[in-house]
Every structure is written in structure tokens, then in C-alpha cells.
Protein backbone atom coordinates (compact mmCIF):
# COMPACT_ATOMS: atom_id res chain seq x y z
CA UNK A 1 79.24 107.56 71.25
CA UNK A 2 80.21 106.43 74.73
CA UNK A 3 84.01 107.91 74.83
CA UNK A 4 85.91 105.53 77.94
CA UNK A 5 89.37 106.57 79.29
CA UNK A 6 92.45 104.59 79.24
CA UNK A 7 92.07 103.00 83.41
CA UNK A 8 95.76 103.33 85.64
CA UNK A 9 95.61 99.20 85.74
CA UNK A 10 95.64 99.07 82.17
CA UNK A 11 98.42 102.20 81.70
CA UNK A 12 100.34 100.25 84.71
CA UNK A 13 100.37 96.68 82.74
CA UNK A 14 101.01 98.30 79.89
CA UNK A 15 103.95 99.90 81.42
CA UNK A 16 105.33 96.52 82.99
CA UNK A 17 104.91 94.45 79.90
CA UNK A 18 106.74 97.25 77.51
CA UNK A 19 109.94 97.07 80.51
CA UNK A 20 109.60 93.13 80.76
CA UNK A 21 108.98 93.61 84.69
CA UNK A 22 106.88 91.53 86.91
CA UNK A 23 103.56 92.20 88.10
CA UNK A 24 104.59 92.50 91.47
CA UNK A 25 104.74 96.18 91.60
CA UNK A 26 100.74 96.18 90.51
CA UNK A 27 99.70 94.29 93.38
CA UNK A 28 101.52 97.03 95.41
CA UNK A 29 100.03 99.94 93.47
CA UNK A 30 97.09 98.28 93.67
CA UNK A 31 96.99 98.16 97.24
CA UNK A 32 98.30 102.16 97.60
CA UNK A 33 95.14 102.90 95.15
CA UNK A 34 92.60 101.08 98.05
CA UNK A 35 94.32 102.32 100.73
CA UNK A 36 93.70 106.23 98.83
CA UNK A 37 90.51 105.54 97.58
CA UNK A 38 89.35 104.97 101.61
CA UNK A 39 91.26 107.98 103.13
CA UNK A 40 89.30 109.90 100.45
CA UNK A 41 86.25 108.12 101.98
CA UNK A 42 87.07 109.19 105.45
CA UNK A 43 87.84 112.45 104.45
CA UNK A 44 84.72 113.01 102.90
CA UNK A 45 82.29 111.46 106.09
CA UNK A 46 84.90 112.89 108.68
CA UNK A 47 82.48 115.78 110.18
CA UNK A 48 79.84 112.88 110.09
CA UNK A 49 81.92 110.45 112.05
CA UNK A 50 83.58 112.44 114.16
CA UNK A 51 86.93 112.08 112.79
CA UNK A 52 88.31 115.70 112.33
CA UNK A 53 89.34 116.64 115.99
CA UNK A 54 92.59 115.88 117.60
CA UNK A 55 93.72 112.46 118.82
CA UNK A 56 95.53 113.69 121.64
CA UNK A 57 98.92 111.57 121.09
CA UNK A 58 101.71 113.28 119.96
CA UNK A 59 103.79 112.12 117.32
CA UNK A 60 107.56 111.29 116.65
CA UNK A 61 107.99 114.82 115.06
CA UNK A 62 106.53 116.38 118.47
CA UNK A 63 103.44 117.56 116.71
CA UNK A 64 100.14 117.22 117.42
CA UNK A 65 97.86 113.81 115.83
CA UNK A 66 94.84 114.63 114.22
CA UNK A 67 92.47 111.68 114.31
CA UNK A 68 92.36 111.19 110.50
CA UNK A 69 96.13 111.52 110.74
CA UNK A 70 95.85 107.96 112.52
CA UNK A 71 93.39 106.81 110.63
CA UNK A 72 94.92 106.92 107.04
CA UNK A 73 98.27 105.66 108.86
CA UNK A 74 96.09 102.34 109.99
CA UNK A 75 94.56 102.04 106.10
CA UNK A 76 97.54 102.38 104.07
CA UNK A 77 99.74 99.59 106.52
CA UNK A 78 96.58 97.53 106.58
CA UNK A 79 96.46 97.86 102.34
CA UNK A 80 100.70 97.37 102.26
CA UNK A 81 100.47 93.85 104.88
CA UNK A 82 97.38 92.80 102.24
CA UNK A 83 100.08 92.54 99.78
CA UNK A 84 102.45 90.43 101.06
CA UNK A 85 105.39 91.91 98.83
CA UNK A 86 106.55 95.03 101.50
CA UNK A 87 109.70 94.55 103.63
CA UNK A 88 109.43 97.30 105.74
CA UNK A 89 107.33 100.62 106.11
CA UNK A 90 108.48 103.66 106.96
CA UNK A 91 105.21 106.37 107.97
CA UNK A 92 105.24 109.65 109.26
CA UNK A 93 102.88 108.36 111.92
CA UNK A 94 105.23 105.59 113.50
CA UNK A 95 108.27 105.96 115.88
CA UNK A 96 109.67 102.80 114.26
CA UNK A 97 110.76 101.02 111.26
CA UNK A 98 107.25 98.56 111.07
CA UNK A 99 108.49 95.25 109.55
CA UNK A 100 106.07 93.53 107.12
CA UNK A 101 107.03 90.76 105.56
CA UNK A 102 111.31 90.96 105.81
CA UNK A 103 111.48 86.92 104.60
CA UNK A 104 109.41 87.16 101.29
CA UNK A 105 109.30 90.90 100.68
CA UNK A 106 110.16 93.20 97.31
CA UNK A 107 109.85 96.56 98.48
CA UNK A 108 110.35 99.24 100.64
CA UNK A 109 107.57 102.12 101.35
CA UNK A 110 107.85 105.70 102.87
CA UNK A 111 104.80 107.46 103.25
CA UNK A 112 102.78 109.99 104.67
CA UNK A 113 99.61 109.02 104.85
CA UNK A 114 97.92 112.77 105.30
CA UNK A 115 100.18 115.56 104.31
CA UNK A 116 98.74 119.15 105.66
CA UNK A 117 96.08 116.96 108.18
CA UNK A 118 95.17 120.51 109.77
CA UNK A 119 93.75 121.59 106.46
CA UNK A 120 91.03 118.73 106.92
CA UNK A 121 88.57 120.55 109.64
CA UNK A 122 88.61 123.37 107.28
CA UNK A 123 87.36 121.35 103.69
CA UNK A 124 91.06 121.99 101.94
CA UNK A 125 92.92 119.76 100.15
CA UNK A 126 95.52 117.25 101.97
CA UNK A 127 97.54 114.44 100.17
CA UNK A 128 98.78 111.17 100.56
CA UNK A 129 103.17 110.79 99.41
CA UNK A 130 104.59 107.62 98.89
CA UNK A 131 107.82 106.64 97.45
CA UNK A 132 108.59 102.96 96.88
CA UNK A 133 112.18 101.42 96.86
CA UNK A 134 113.05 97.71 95.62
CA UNK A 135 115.03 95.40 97.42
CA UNK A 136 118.32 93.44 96.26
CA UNK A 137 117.51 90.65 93.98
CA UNK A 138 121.40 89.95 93.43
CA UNK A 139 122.58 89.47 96.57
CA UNK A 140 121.62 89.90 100.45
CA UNK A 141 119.28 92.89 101.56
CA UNK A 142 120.79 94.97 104.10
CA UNK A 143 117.33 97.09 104.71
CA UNK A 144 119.30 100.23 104.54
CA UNK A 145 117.08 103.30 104.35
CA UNK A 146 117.38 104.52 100.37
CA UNK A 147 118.45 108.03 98.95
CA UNK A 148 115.28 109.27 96.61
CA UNK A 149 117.78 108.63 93.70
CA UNK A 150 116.97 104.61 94.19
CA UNK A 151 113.19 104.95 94.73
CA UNK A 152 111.99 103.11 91.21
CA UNK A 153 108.51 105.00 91.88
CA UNK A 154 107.28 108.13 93.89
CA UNK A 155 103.69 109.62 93.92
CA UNK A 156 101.11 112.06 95.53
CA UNK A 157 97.27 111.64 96.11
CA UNK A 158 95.45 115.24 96.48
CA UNK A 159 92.25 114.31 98.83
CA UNK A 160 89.65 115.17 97.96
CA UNK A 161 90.11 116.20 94.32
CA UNK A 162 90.58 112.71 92.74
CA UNK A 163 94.05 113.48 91.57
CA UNK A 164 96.57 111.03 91.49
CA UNK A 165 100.34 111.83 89.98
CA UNK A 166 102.90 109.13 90.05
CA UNK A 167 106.76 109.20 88.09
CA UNK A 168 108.26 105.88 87.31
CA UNK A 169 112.06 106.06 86.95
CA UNK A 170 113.01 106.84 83.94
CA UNK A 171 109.06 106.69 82.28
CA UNK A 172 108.21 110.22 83.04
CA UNK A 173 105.36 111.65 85.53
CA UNK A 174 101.85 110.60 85.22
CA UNK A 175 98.50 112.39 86.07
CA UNK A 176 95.25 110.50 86.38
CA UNK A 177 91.66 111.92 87.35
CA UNK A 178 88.90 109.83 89.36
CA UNK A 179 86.00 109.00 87.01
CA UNK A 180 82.40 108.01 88.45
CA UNK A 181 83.04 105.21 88.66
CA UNK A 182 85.92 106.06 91.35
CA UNK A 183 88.85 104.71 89.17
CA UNK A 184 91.35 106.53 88.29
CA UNK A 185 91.52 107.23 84.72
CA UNK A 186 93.17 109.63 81.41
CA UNK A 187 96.69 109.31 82.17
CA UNK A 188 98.48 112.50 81.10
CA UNK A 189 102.27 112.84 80.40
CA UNK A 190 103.53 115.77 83.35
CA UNK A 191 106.41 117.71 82.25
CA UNK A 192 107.73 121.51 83.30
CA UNK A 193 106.49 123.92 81.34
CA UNK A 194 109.43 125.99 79.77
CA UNK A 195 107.11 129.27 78.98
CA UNK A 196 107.88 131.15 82.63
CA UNK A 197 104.63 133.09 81.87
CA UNK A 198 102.88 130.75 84.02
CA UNK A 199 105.83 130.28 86.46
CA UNK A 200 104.86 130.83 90.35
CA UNK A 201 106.60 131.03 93.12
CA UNK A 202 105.27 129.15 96.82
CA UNK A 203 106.59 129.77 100.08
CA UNK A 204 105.12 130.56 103.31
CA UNK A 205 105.99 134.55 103.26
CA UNK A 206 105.06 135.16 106.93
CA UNK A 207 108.24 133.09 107.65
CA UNK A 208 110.47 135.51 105.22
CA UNK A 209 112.17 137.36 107.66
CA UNK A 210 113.57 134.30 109.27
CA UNK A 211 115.06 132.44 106.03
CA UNK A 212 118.90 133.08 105.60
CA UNK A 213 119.87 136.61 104.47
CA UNK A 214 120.81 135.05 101.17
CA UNK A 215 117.93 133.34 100.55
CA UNK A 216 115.34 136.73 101.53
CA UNK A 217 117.95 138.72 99.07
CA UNK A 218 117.64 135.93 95.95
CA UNK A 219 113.36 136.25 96.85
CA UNK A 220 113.25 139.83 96.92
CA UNK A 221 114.67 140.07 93.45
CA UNK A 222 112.58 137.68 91.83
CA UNK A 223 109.32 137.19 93.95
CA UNK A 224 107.59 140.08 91.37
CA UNK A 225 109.15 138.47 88.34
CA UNK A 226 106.14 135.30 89.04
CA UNK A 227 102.66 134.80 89.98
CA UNK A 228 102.78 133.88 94.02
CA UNK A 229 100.76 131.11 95.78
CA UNK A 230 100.56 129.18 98.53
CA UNK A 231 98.51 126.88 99.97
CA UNK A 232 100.72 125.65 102.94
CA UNK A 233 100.15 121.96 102.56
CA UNK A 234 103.42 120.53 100.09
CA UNK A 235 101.10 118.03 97.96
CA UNK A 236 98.41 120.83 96.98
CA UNK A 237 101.55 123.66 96.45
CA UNK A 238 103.45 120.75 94.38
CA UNK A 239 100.40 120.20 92.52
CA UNK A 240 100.50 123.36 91.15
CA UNK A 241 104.03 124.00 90.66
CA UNK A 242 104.17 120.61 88.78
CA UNK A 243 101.24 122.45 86.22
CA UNK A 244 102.10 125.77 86.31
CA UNK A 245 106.23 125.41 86.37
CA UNK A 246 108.26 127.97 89.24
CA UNK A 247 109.18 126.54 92.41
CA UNK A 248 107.75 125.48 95.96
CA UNK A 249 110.40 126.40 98.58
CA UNK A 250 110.50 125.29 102.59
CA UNK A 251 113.55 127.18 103.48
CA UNK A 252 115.36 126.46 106.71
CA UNK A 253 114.53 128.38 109.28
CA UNK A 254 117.81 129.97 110.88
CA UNK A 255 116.52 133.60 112.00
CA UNK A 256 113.48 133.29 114.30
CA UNK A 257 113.64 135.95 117.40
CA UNK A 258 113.33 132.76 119.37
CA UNK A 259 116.32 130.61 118.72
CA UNK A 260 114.32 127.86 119.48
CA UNK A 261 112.15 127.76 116.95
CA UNK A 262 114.73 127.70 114.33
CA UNK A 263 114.74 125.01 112.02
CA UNK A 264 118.37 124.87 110.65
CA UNK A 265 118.24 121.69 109.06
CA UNK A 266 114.71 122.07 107.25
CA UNK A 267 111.41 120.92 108.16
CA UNK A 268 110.05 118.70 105.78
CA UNK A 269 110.53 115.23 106.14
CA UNK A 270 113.18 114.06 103.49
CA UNK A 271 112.16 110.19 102.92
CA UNK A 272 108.34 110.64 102.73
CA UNK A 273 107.75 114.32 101.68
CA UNK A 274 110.91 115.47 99.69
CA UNK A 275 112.71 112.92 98.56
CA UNK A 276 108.84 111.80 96.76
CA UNK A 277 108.26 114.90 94.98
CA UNK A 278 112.03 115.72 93.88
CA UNK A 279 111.79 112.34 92.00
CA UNK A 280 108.39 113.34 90.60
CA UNK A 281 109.64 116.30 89.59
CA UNK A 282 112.86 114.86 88.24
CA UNK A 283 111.09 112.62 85.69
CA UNK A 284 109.06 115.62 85.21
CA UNK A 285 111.89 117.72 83.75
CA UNK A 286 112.70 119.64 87.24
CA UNK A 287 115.23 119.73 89.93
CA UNK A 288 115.03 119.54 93.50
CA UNK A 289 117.89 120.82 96.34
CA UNK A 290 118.11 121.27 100.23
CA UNK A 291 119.53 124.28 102.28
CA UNK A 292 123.02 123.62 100.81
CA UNK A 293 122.26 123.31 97.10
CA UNK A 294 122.86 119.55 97.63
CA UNK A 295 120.31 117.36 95.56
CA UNK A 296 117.59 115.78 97.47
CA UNK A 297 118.14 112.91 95.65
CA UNK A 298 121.32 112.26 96.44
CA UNK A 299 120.77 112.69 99.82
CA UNK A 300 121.90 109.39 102.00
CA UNK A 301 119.17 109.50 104.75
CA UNK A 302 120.91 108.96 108.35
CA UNK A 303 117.53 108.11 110.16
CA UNK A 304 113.74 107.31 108.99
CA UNK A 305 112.62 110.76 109.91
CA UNK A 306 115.45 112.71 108.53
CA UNK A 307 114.26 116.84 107.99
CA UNK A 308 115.90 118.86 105.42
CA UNK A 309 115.00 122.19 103.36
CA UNK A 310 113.52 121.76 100.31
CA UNK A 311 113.60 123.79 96.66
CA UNK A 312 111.52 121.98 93.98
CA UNK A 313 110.61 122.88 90.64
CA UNK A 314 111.27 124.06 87.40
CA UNK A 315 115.34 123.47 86.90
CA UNK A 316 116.43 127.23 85.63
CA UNK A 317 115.32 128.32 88.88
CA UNK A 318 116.34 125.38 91.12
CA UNK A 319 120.14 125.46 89.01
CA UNK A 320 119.62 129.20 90.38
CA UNK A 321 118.92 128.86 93.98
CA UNK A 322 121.68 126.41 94.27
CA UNK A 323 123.78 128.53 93.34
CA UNK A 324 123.40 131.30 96.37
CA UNK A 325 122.69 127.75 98.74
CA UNK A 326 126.05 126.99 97.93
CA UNK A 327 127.79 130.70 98.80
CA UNK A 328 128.59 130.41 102.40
């Protein structure tokens, strides 16, 4: 007997039919599935085409382009003009705000197109984060940049595996596996596991020393109380931390030995890389807070490449971190 999994077209208009929404929002998933499905592609050929090395341009964050960096950037807008239902786009790759269609437009989309692009050369895992924002069907549309708290949907391809996790507000977080067919199949229901036996903890420990005293006291008390792991690419360590429960932690960075290199307001990208999986996580049963035990997704963004810290996880221990942010 031929068993067949439930398909993420048929979950998603399922989904939109139970709400009494529009099918709008599949055209747009839709076109975020393509665009995946052919970064995955590129991924895969990249030693064969020449598309792992540098691309010697330097981007808006002052780091370094890798070649597939630009290359997923020029898929996913390509897939998101296709639909003819985006306002504006907002990637990690672009300087700018890139209009798209600002007359006839639904939505707005943050991305980042290859999260962790320096594990590529090396065969690790990378992701794709996008959270989408709708516009205002009541009135006039200001195009204000939105606070993760009014993204209606947030999710995370892990390239190469053929994972695919996306939260709808207030409908929970969704896994779905690539089949052989290269759809993307069995959705299953993500939420936090309460049993902190398979809690972990994920945070780049070589940068210990230079987190705020606070924050190196609250990890040297409970750092042997969890399993430890880190990956040092946020969709892969979210991926597990979503699983597995504990929480993924990018402290700021406010004690290097070279005041330079400190990083007081966070590193991660807020719109495109923490504001995404704090709302995952959120509909997953978890919590999510910056360097001053504010939540990420209340978080106003002031510019399209906003930085903050980020603490993500299960909510005992995200409630608990806030609590030592928030003693100055």
C-alpha cells in the first residue's frame, strides 16, 4: 500500500479556507517555495559551477559577499516580482528598500536569502529566513517597516536538508520534509518541549569572555545544567533548539580587548533574522528577547537593517534571562 503525505499546498489551502482568507498569500508562498527549491539547487552544483568563492563586493553590513550570497538574493526577488502581490522587499543583500509592485501590492517581505553563506564552501547547512507582513486594507499604506509582532507569517529553509518550518499567527509552527519528488510534504505541529532533559544551550563560547558580566555569570551557572551545541549559523542552531527546547543566544558584544569590535547593540539582523524566528518560536510555545530583556517582537525597527541581541527559545529560560537583561 502506497502511503502519500499530506503536500504544504494542500496543508496551506486548507489553512486559508478554515480562516476564510484569500489565496493571495499561496501565490506568495508559492513563489518563496521556487525561489528555495533553486537556492537548494545552487547549493548543491555550487563546487561544479563555480559558485562558492567570494564575490568581491561588500555588503551594507560591511561584510564580505559570497557569490551564492548574490545569487539566492537575485532568485528569491526574481520569485517575489513573479508574484505581483509584494510592495516592497527588504534583503540582507540590498542597501535599499527594493520597491515591487507599491500600486497593487499585499505584502511586505524581509529576508535573508543565505543565512551562515560561509558554511557553504565547507558542505554545512545554511538557511533561507523570511518573514512576511500585510499591508493596510482599511485605509492608506504608509510602508512603515513592521515590528515582528505584525508579521502574519515567518519561516526558515535549512539548505540542503529539505527542511522547511513556517508559524502562521496564531496557527502554530509547522515542519515539512522534501519528498522525491522535491515537494515539501508531512506537516508536523512544532511546539517546545517542556521535559528540559533534552534542553540545550547554543552560543558561540569563544566569544564568552566578551558578553556582559551578567550575562557570563547567568551562563556559568547553568551552561552544565544542558546539553551544549552550536553550529554558528542561526537557522541550523534554531533548528535544533526549536526540537530539542533550551535556548540559542547572540549576546551583545560589549567586552572585546579591542573596543572596536564590540557589538553593543547585537549583531543579528532584527527584521530578517530575529524578528523571523522569535515569531516562529512564539507560535511554537517560546519567547524571544534582546540585550535589554525587551521582546523582539515588540521591537519598532528604526531602519531596514536594524542589529539587536537575540535570546530565543524555550520561555522558562527566556522569562529567566530577561530577568538579569533587565538588572542594570
Amino acid at each position: 500500500m502506497i502511503q502519500l503525505e499530506q503536500s504544504f499546498l494542500n496543508f496551506l489551502l486548507d489553512h486559508q479556507e478554515k480562516h476564510n482568507r484569500t489565496y493571495h498569500f499561496l501565490i506568495l508562498m508559492d513563489a518563496l517555495v521556487s525561489a528555495a527549491k533553486h537556492i537548494q539547487h545552487y547549493y548543491l552544483t555550487g563546487a561544479l559551477k563555480g559558485n562558492l568563492g567570494f564575490a568581491n563586493t561588500i555588503n551594507v553590513q560591511g561584510e564580505d559577499v559570497m557569490r551564492m550570497d548574490q545569487i539566492a538574493h537575485e532568485i528569491t526577488i526574481h520569485y517575489l516580482k513573479s508574484t505581483n502581490r509584494v510592495i516592497h522587499a527588504v534583503s540582507e543583500e540590498a542597501d535599499d528598500i527594493i520597491p515591487l509592485n507599491e500600486e497593487g501590492g499585499r505584502y511586505f517581505v524581509y529576508f535573508d536569502p543565505l543565512d551562515g553563506s560561509s558554511n557553504v564552501a565547507h558542505g554545512l547547512p545554511v538557511g533561507f529566513l523570511f518573514g512576511i507582513a500585510k499591508r493596510n486594507l482599511d485605509g492608506p499604506e504608509d510602508c512603515h517597516l513592521r515590528a515582528g509582532k505584525d508579521y502574519i507569517a515567518a519561516g526558515m529553509f535549512v539548505i540542503p536538508t529539505g527542511t522547511f518550518t513556517l508559524a502562521l499567527k496564531e496557527a502554530g509552527t509547522w515542519r515539512f520534509h522534501i519528498d522525491d519528488t522535491m515537494n515539501y510534504v508531512k506537516p508536523v505541529s512544532m511546539v517546545l518541549p517542556k521535559d528540559k532533559k533534552s534542553w540545550e544551550l547554543s552560543f558561540n563560547a569563544a566569544n564568552h569572555s566578551t558578553f556582559a558580566y551578567r550575562v557570563q555569570e547567568w551562563i556559568s551557572e547553568n551552561v552544565k545544567k544542558y546539553s551544549y551545541r552550536y553550529l554558528g549559523a542561526l537557522a541550523g542552531d534554531f533548528h535544533r533548539t526549536l526540537s530539542n527546547g533550551g535556548m540559542f543566544m547572540y549576546p551583545a558584544i560589549v567586552n572585546h580587548p579591542n573596543p572596536t569590535k564590540n557589538r553593543p547593540e547585537g549583531k543579528l539582523r532584527l527584521m530578517y533574522e530575529a524578528a523571523v524566528v522569535a515569531f516562529m518560536c512564539r507560535e511554537a510555545g517560546g519567547d524571544a528577547v534582546d540585550e535589554t530583556g525587551t521582546p523582539i517582537l515588540e521591537i519598532q525597527p528604526k531602519s531596514q537593517h536594524q542589529r539587536t541581541a537575540l535570546y530565543v527559545g524555550s520561555k522558562p529560560l527566556v522569562d529567566e534571562i530577561a530577568e538579569v537583561l533587565k538588572k542594570r
